[in-house]
C-alpha atoms as a PDB file:
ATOM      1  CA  UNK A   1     -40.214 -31.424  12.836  1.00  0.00           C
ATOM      2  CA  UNK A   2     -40.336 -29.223  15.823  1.00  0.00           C
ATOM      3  CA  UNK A   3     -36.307 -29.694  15.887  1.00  0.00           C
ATOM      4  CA  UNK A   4     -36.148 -28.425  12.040  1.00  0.00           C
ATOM      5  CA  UNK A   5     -38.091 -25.601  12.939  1.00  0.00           C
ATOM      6  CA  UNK A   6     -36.356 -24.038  15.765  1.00  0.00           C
ATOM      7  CA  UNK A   7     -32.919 -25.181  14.166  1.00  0.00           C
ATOM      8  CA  UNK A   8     -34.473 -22.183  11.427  1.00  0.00           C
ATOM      9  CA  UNK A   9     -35.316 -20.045  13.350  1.00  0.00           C
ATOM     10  CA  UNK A  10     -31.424 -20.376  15.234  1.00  0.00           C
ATOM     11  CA  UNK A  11     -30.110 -19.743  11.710  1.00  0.00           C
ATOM     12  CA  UNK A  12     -31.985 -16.785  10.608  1.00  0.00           C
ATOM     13  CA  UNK A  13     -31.671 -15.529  13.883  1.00  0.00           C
ATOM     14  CA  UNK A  14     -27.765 -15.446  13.629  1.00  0.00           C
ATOM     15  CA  UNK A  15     -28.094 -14.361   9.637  1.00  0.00           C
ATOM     16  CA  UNK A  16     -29.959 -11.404  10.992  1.00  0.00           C
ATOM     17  CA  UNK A  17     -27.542 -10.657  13.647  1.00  0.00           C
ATOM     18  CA  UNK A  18     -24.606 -10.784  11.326  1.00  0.00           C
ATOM     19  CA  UNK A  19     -26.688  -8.201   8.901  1.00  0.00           C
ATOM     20  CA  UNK A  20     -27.534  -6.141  11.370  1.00  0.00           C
ATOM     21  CA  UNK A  21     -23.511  -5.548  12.382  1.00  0.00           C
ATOM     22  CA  UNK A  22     -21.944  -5.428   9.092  1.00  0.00           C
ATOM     23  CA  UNK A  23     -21.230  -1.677   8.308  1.00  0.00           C
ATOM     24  CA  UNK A  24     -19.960  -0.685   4.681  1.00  0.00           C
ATOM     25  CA  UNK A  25     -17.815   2.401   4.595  1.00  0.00           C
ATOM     26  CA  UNK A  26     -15.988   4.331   1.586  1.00  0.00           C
ATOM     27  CA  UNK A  27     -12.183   6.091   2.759  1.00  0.00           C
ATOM     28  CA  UNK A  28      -9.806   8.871   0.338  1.00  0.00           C
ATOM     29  CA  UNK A  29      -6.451  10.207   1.964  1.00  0.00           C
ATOM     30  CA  UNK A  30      -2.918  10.631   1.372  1.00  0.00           C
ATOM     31  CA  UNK A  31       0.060   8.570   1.684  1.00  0.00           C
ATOM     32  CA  UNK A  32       3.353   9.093   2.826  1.00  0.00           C
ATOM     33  CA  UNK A  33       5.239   6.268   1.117  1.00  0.00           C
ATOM     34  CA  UNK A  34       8.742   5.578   2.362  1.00  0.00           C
ATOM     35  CA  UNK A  35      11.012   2.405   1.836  1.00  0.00           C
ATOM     36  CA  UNK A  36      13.177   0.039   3.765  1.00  0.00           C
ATOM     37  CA  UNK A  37      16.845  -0.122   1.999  1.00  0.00           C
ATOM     38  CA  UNK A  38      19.806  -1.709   2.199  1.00  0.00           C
ATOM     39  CA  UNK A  39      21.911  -0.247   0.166  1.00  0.00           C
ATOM     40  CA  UNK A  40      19.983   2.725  -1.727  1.00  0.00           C
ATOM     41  CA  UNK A  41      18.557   5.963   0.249  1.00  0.00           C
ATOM     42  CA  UNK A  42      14.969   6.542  -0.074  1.00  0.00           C
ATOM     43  CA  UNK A  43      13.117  10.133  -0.803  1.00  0.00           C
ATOM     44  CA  UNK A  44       9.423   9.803   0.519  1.00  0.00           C
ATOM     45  CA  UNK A  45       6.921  11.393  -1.537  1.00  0.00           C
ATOM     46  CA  UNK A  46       3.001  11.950  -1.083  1.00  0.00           C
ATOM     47  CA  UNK A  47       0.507  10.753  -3.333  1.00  0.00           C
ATOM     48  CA  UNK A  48      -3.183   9.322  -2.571  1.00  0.00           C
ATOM     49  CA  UNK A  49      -5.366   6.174  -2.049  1.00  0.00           C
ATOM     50  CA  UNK A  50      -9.287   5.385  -2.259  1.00  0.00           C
ATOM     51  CA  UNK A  51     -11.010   2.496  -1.579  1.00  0.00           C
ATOM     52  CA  UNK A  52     -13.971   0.857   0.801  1.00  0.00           C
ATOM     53  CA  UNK A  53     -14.040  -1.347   3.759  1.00  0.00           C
ATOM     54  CA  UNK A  54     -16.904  -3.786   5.419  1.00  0.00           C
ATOM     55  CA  UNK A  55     -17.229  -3.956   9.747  1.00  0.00           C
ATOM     56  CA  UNK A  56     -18.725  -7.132   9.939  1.00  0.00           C
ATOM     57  CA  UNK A  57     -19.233  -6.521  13.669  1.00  0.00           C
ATOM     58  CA  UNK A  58     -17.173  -4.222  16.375  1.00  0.00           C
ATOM     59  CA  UNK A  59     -14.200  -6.356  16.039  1.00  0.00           C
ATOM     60  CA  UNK A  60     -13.781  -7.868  12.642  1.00  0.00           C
ATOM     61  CA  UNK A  61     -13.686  -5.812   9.231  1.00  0.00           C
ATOM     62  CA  UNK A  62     -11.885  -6.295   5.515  1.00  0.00           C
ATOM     63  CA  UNK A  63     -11.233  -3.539   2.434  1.00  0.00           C
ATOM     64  CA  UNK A  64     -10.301  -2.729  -0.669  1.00  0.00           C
ATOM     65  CA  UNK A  65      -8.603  -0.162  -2.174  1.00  0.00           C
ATOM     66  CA  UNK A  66      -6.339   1.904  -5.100  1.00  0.00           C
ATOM     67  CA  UNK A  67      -3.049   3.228  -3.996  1.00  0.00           C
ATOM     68  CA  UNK A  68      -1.161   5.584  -6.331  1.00  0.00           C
ATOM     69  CA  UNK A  69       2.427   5.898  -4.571  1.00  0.00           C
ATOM     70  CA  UNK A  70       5.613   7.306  -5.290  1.00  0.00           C
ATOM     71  CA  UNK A  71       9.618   7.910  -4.208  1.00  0.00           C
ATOM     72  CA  UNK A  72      12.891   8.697  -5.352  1.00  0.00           C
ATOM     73  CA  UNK A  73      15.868   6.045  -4.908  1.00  0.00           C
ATOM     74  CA  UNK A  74      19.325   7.002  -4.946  1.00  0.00           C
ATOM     75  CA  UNK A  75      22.655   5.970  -3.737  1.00  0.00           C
ATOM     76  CA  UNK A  76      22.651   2.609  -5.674  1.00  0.00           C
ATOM     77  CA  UNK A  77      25.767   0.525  -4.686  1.00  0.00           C
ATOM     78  CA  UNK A  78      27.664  -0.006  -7.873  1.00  0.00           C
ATOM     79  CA  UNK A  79      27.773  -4.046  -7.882  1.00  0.00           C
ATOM     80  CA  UNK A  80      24.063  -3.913  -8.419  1.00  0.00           C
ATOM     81  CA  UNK A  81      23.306  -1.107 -10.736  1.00  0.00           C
ATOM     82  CA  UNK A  82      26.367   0.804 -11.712  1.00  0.00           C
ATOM     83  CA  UNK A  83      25.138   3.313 -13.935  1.00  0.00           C
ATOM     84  CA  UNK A  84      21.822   4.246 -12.006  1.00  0.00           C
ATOM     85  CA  UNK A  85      22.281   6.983 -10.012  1.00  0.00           C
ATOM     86  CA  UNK A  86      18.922   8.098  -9.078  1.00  0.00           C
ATOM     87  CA  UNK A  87      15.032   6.033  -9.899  1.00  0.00           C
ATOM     88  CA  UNK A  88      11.804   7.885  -9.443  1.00  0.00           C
ATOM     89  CA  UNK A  89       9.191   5.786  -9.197  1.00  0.00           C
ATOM     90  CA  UNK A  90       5.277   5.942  -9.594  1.00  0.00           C
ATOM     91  CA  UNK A  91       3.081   2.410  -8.793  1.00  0.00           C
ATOM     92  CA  UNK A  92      -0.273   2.326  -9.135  1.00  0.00           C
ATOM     93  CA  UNK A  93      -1.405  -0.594  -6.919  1.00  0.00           C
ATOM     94  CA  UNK A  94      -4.554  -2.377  -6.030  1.00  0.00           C
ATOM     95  CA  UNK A  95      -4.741  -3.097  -2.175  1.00  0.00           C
ATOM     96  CA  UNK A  96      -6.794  -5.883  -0.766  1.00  0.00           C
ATOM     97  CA  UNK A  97      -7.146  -6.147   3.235  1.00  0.00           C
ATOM     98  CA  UNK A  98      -8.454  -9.709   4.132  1.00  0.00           C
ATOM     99  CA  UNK A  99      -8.660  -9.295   7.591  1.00  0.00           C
ATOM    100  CA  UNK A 100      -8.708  -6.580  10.011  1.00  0.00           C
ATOM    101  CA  UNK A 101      -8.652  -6.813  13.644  1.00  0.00           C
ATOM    102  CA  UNK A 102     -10.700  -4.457  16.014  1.00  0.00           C
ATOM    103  CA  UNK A 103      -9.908  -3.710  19.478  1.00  0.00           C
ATOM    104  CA  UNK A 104     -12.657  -2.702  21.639  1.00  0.00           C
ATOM    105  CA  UNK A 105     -12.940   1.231  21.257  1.00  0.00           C
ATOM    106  CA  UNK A 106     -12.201   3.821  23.779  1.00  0.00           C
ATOM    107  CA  UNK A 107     -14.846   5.994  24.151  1.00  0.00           C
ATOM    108  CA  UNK A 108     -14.318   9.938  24.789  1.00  0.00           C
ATOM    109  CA  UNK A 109     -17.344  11.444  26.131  1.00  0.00           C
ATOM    110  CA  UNK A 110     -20.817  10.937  24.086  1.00  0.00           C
ATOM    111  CA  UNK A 111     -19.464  11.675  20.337  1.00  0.00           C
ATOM    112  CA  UNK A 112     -15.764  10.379  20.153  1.00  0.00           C
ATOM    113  CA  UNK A 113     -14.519   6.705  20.455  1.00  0.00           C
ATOM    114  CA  UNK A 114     -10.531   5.618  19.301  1.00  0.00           C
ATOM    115  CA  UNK A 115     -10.205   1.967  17.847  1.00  0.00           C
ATOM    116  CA  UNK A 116      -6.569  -0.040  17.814  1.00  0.00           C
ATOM    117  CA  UNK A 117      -6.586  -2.020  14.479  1.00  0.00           C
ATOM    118  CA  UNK A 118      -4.381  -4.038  13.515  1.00  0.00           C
ATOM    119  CA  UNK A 119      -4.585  -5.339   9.921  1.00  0.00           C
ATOM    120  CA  UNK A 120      -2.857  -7.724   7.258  1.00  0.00           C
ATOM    121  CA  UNK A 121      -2.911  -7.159   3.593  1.00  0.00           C
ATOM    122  CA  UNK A 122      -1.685  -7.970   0.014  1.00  0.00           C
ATOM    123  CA  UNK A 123      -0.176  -5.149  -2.879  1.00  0.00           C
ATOM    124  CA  UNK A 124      -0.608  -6.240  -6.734  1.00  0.00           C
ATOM    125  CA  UNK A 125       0.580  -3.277  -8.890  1.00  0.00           C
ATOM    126  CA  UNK A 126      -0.702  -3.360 -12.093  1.00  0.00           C
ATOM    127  CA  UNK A 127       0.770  -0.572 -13.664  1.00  0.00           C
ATOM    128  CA  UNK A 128       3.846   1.756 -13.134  1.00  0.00           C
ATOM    129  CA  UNK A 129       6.298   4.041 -14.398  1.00  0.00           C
ATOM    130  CA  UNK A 130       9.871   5.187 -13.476  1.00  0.00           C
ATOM    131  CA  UNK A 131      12.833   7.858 -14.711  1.00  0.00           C
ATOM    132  CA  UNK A 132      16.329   6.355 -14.518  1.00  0.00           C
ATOM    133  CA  UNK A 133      19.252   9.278 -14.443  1.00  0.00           C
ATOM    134  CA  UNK A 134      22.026   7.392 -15.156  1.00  0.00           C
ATOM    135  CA  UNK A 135      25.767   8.191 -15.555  1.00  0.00           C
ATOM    136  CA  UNK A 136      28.399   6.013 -17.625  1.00  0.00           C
ATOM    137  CA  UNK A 137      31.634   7.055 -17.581  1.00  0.00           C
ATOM    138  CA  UNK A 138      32.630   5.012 -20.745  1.00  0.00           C
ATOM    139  CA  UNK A 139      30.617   7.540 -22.794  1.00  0.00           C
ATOM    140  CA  UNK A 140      31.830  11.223 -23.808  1.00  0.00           C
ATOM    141  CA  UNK A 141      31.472  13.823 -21.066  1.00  0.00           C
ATOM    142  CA  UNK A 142      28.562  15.471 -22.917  1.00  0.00           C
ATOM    143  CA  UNK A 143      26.390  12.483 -22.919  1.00  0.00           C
ATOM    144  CA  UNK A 144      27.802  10.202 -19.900  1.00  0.00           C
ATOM    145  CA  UNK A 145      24.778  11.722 -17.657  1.00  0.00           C
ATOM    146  CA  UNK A 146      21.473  10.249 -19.228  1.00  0.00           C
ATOM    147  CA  UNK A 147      17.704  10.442 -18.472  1.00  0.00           C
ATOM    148  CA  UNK A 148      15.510   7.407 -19.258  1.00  0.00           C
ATOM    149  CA  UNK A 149      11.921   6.658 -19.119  1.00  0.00           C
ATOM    150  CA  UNK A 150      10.452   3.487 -18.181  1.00  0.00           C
ATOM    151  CA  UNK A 151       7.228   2.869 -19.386  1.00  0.00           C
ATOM    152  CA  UNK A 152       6.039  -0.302 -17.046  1.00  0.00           C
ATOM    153  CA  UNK A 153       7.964  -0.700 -13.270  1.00  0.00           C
ATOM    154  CA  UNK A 154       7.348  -4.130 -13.375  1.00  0.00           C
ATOM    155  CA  UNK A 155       8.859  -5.612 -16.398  1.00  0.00           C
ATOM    156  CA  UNK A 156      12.512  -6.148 -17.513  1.00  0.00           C
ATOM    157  CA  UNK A 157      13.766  -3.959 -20.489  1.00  0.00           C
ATOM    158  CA  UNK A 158      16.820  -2.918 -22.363  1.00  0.00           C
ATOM    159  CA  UNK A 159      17.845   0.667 -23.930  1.00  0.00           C
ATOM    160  CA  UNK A 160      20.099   2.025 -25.861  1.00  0.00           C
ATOM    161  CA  UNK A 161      21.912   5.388 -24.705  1.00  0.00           C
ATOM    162  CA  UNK A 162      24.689   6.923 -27.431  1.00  0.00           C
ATOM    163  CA  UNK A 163      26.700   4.212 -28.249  1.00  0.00           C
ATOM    164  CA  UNK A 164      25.630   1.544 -24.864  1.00  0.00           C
ATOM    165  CA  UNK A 165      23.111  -1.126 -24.120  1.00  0.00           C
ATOM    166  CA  UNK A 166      21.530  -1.130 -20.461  1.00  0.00           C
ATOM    167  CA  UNK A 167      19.045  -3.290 -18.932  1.00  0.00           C
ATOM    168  CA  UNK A 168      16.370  -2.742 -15.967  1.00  0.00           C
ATOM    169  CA  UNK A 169      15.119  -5.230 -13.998  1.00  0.00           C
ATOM    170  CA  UNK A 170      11.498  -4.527 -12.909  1.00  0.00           C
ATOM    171  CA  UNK A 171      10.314  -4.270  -9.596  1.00  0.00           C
ATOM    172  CA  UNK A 172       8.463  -7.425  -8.212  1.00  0.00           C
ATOM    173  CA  UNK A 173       4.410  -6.465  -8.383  1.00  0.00           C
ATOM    174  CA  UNK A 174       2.868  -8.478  -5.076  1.00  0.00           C
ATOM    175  CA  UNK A 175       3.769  -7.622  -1.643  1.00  0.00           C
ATOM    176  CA  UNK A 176       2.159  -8.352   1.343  1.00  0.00           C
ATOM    177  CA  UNK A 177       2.460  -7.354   4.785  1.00  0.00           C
ATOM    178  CA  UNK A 178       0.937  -5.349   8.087  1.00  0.00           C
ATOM    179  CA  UNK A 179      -0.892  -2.636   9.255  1.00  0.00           C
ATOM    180  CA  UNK A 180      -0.983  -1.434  13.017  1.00  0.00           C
ATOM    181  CA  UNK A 181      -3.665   1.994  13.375  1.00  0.00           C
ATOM    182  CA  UNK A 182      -6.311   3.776  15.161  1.00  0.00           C
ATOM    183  CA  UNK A 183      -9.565   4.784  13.915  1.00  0.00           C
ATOM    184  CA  UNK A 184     -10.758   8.015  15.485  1.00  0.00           C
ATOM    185  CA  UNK A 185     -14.409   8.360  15.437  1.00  0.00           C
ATOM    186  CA  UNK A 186     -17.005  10.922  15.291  1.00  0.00           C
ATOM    187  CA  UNK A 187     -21.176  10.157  16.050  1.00  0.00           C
ATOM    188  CA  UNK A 188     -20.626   6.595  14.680  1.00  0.00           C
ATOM    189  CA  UNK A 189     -20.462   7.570  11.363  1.00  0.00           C
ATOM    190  CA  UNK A 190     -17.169   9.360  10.562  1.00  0.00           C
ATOM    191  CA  UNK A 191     -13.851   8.682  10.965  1.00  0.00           C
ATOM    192  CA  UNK A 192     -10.190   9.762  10.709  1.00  0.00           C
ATOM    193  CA  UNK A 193      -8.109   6.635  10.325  1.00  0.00           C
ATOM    194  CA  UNK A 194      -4.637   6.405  10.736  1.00  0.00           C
ATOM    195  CA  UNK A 195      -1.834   3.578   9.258  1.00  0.00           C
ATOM    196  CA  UNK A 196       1.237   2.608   9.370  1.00  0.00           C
ATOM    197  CA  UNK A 197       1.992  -0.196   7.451  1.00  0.00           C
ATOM    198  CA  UNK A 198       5.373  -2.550   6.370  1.00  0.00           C
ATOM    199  CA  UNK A 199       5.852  -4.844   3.641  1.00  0.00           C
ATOM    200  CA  UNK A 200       7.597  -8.243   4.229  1.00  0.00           C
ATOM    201  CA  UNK A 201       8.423  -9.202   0.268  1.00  0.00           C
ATOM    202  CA  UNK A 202      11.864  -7.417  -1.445  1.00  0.00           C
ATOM    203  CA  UNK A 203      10.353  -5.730  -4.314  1.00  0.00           C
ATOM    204  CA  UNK A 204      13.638  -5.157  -6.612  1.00  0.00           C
ATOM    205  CA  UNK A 205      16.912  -7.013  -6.972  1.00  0.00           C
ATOM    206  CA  UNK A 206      18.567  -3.098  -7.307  1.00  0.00           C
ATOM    207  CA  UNK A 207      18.379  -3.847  -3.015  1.00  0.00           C
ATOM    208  CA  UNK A 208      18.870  -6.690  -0.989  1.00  0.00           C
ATOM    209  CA  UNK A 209      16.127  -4.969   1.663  1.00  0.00           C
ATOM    210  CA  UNK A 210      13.714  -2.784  -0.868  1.00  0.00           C
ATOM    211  CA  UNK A 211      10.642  -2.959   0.765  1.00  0.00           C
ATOM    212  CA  UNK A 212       7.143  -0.861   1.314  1.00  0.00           C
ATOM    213  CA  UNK A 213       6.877   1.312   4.562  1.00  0.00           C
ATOM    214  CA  UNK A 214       4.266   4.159   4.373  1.00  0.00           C
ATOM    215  CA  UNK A 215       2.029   6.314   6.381  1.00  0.00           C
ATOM    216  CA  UNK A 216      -1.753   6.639   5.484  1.00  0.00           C
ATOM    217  CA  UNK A 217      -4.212   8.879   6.745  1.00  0.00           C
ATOM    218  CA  UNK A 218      -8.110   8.971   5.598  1.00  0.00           C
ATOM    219  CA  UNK A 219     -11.070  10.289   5.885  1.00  0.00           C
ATOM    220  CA  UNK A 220     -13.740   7.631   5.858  1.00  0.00           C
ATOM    221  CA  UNK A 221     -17.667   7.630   5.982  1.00  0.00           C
ATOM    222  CA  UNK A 222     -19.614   4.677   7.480  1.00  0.00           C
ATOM    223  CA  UNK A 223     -23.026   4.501   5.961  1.00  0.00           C
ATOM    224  CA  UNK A 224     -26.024   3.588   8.532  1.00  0.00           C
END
């Protein structure tokens, strides 16, 4: 009996512990969302993200978040997409951050610490537009240059332009990848974090190499 009750009191003990560290916190910033390419060229663009995030102690932490992101492809070779000549693309994405890894801070006099985090997460994109300018030089001169909506990113579709039948092939809607940043804090309680992550997954077949690369910057609150 005596055994049962200070195995109890162990476990509540650590329970309490574990509370007492775990920190919730709410972010909102901008991203800078770039690509890796092959064989297109890539026009960055800024858009935004929101989401909130869990310390479970100094070291270990998770989030969640929306990302709305955006760029402009060009360039495409013409063995995979002869008639595109330029994509703009919108994805509105739902970010999940299993794990993230805390280095022990650096402290900067009484106020200011910087953290190292590195980080690992998973993209599902759930909804997500593009406009296709196209030019096909089978058509007249007046209509070989052609703009063309696509209502969801991620799903195959055909149109019809004049007198010619395309296809697009969507963009894949997981990816997964890494994070490496610093969190700059202020009193404990606010912080200016910094990312830069890189996807591993190719995204389109349009590229043999069409993957996510972006910059993020946020402004976070940890609640007491």
């Amino acid at each position: 009996m005596r055994k049962k009750i200070i195995l109890l009191i162990a476990v509540i003990s650590v329970v309490y512990s574990v509370r007492s560290q775990t920190k919730f916190g709410i972010e909102a910033g901008g991203v800078y969302n770039g690509m890796f390419a092959s064989n297109v060229e890539i026009s960055p663009k800024f858009s935004y993200r929101v989401g909130g995030f869990v310390n479970y102690n100094q070291f270990w932490g998770s989030g969640i978040a929306y990302a709305r992101k955006s760029a402009e492809l060009s360039g495409f070779l013409p063995q995979y997409a002869g008639y595109i000549q330029k994509l703009d693309i919108v994805m509105n994405q739902v970010e999940l951050v299993p794990l993230s890894l805390r280095f022990s801070a650096i402290n900067i006099g009484r106020d200011f610490s910087i953290t190292p985090v590195l980080s690992v997460y998973c993209l599902y994109g759930f909804s997500g537009k593009g406009t296709i300018t196209g030019i096909d030089t089978r058509l007249s001169e007046s209509e070989n240059t052609f703009h063309k909506e696509i209502g969801n990113l991620f799903k195959d579709s055909r149109f019809e332009e004049g007198a010619a039948s395309y296809s697009y092939k969507g963009f894949k809607p997981f990816d997964a990848g890494g994070k490496i940043g610093v969190d700059f804090t202020y009193q404990k309680n606010y912080m200016l974090r910094f990312n830069y992550a890189a996807g591993l997954i190719n995204l389109s077949s349009y590229d043999k190499k069409l993957r996510n690369s972006s910059l993020e910057l946020s402004l976070c609150y940890l609640f007491p």
